[in-house]
Protein backbone atom coordinates (compact mmCIF):
# COMPACT_ATOMS: atom_id res chain seq x y z
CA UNK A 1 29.49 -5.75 0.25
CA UNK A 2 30.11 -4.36 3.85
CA UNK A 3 32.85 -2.20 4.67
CA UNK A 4 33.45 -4.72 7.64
CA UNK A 5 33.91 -7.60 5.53
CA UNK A 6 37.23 -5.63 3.93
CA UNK A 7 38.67 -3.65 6.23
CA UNK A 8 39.48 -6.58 8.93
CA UNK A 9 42.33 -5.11 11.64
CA UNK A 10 45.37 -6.54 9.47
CA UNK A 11 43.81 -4.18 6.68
CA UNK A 12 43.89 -1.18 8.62
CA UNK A 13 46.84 -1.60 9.99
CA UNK A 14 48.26 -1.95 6.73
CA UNK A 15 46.73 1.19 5.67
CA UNK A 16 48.04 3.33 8.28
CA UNK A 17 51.53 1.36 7.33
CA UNK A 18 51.63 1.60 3.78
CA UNK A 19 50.14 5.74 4.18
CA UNK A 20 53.08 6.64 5.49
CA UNK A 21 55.16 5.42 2.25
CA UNK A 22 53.23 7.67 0.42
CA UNK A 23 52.93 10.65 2.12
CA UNK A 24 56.61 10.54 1.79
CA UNK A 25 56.29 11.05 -1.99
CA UNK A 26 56.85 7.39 -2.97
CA UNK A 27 55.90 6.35 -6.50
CA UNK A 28 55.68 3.18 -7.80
CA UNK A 29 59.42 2.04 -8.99
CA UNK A 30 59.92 -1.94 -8.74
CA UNK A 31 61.68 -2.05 -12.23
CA UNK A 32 64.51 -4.98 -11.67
CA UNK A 33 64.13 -5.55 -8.61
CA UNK A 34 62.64 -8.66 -7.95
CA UNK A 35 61.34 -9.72 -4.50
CA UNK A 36 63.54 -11.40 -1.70
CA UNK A 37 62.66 -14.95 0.25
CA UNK A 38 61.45 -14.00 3.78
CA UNK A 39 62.23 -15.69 6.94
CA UNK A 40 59.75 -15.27 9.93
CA UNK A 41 61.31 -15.27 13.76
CA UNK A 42 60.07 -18.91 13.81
CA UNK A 43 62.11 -19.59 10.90
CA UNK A 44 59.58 -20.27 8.46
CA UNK A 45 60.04 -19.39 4.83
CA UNK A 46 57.46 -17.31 2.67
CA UNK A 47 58.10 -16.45 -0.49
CA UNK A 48 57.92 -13.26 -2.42
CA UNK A 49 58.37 -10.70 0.48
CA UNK A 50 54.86 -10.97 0.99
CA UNK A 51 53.50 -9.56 -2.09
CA UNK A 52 50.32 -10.95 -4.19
CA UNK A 53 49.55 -9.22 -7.38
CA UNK A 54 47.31 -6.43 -5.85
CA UNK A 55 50.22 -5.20 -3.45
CA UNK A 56 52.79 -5.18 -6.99
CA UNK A 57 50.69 -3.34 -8.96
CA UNK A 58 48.98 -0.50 -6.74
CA UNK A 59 51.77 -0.12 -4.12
CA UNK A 60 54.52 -1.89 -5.47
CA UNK A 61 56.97 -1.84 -2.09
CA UNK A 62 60.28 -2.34 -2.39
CA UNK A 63 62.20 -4.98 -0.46
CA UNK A 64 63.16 -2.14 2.48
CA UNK A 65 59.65 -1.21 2.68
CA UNK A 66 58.17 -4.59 4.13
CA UNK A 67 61.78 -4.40 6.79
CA UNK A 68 61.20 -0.82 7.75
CA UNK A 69 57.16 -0.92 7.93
CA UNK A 70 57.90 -3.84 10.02
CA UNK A 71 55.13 -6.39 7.83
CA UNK A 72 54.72 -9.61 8.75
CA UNK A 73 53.87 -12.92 6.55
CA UNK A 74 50.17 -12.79 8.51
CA UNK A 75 49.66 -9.33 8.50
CA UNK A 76 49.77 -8.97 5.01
CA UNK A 77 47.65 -12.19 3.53
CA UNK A 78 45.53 -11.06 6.19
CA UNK A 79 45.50 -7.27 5.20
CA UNK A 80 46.07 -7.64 0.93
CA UNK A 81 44.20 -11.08 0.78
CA UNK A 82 41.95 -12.47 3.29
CA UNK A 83 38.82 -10.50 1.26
CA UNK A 84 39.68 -12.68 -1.65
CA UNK A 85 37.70 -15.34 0.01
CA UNK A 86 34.70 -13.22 -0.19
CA UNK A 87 35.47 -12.86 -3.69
CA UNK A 88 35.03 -16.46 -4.19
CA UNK A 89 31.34 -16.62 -3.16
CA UNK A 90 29.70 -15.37 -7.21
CA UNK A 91 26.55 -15.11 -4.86
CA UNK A 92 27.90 -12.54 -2.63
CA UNK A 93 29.30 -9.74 -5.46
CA UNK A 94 29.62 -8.99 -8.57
CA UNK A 95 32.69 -7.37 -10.74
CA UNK A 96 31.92 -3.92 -9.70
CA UNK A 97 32.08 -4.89 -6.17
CA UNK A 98 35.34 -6.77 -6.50
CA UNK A 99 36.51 -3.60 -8.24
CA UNK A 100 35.01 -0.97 -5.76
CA UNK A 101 36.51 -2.97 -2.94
CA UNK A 102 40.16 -3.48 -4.06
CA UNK A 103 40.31 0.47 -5.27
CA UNK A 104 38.57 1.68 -1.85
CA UNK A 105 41.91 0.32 -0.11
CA UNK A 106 43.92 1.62 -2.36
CA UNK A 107 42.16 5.45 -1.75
CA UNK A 108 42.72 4.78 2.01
CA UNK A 109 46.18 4.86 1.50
CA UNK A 110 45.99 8.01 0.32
CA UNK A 111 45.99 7.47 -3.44
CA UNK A 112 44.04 8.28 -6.54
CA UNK A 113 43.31 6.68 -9.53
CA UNK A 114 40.94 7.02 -12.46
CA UNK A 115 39.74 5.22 -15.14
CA UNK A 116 42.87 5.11 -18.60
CA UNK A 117 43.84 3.89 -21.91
CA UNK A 118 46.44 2.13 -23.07
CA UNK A 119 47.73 5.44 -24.48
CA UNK A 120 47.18 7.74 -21.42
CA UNK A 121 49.99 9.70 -20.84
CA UNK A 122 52.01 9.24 -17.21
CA UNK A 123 53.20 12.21 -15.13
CA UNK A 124 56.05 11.11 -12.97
CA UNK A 125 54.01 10.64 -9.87
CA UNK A 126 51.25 7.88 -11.79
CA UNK A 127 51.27 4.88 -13.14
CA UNK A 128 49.30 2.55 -14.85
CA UNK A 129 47.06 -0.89 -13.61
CA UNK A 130 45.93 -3.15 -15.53
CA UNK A 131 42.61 -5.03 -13.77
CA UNK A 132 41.43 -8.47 -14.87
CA UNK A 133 38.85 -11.04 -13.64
CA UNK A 134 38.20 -14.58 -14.35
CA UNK A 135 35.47 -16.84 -14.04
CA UNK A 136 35.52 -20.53 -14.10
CA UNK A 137 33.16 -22.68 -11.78
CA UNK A 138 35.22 -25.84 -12.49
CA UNK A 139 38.13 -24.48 -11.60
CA UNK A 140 39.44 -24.40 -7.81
CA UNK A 141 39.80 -20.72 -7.56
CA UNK A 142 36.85 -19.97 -9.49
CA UNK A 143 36.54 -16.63 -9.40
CA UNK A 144 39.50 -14.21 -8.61
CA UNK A 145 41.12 -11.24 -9.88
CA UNK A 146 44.48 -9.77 -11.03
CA UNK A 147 46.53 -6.72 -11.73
CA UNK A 148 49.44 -6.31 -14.37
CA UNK A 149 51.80 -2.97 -13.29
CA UNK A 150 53.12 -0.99 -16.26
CA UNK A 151 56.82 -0.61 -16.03
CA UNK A 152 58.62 2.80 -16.60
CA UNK A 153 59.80 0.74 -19.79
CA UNK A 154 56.62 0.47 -20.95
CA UNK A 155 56.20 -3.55 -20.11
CA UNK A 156 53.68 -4.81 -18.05
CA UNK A 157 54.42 -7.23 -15.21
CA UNK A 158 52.29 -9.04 -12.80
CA UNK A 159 53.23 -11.35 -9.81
CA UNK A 160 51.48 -14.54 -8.95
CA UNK A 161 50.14 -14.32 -5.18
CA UNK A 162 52.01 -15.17 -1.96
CA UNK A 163 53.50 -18.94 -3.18
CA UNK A 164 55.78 -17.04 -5.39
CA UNK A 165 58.34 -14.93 -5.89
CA UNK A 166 57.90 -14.77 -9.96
CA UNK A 167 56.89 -11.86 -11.71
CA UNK A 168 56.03 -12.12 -15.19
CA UNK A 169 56.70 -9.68 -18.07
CA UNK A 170 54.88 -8.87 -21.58
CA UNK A 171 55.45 -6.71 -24.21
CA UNK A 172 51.78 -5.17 -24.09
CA UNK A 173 48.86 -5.65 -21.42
CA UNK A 174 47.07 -8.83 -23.05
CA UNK A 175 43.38 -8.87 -23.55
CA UNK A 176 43.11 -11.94 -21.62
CA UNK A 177 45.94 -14.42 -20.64
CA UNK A 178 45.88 -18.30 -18.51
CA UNK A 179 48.69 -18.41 -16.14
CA UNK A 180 49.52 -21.97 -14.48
CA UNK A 181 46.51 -21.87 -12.10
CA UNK A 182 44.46 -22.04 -15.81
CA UNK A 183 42.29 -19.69 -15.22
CA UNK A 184 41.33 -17.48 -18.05
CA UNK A 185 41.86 -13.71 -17.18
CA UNK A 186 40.15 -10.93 -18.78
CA UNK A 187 40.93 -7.55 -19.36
CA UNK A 188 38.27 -5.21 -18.13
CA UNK A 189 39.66 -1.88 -17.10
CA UNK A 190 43.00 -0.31 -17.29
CA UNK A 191 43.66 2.56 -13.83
CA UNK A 192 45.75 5.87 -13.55
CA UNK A 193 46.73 5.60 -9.85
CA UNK A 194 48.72 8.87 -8.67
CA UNK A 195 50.41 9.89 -5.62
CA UNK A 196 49.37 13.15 -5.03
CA UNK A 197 52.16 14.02 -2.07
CA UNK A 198 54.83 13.45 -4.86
CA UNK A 199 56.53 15.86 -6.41
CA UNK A 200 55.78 16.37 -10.46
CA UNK A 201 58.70 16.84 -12.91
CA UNK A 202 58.50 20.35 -14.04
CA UNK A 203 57.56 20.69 -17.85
């Protein structure tokens, strides 16, 4: 897969956007809160702040980050999603480039991450991904991927692309789950992403 084919404009600009979040020392913290409706300047409505599951998991924004970043409904299916439809063609990649690709954004931003277990121990500037795949050629989608975010609880939540604002909770990262698009979604790797401009808790 070419670089070109992922890093469209609306990506970079997102990157030198979302950067900027985390050289500030910001660690993933969504907890309760759960993502606000959105109303563009031409007063149409999208849902979920913007947010697909890739954004919630690796960068989890809050609500003030998509007002003071200044992201737009366009800018960020363009930047977070349009490469999904590259995704969709089982010809073009395979998992490891669907994984190389979604990771190399997030390393742009000026993040790390590594390989985990369920059991991996968190400092206070990581958390934990959860990174599925599913592959149906019936289905519409077909092939597509998904993240679950570990809460500081210990849950796991995941939110359901641009179309809505739900975010789902379980108890434990499932081996494989079917949401309402049916697709069956399997666990294949489980991430340590760190921020390394924040500040560690002191032992």
């Amino acid at each position: 897969m070419k670089n070109n084919e992922i890093f469209n404009p609306q990506t970079c600009s997102l990157i030198k956007k979302l950067s900027t979040v985390y050289k500030n020392g910001y660690v993933a913290s969504r907890g309760r809160e759960s993502y606000r409706y959105y109303v563009d300047d031409d007063g149409n409505l999208a849902v979920g702040d913007m947010a697909n599951c890739f954004e919630h998991a690796c960068f989890n924004l809050k609500n003030e980050h998509f007002v003071s970043l200044d992201l737009n409904p366009y800018e960020t299916a363009q930047g977070f999603g349009k490469y999904g439809g590259v995704f969709n063609d089982r010809n073009m990649v395979d998992d490891d480039d669907i994984r190389d690709a979604l990771f190399s954004i997030v390393k742009r931003v000026g993040l790390e991450y590594k390989l985990c277990s369920p059991n991996t121990f968190t400092k206070s500037n990581e958390w934990k991904v959860a990174f599925y795949l599913a592959n149906d050629p019936s289905a519409r989608l077909g092939y597509d991927f998904h993240f679950l975010l570990q809460e500081k609880n210990g849950s796991w939540s995941g939110k359901y692309g641009w179309y809505s604002n739900r975010v789902d909770t379980f108890d434990n990262a499932p081996t494989a789950f079917i949401p309402d698009s049916g697709l069956k979604y399997i666990l294949r790797d489980m991430y340590l992403i760190s921020n390394p401009y924040a500040e560690t808790e002191k032992e």
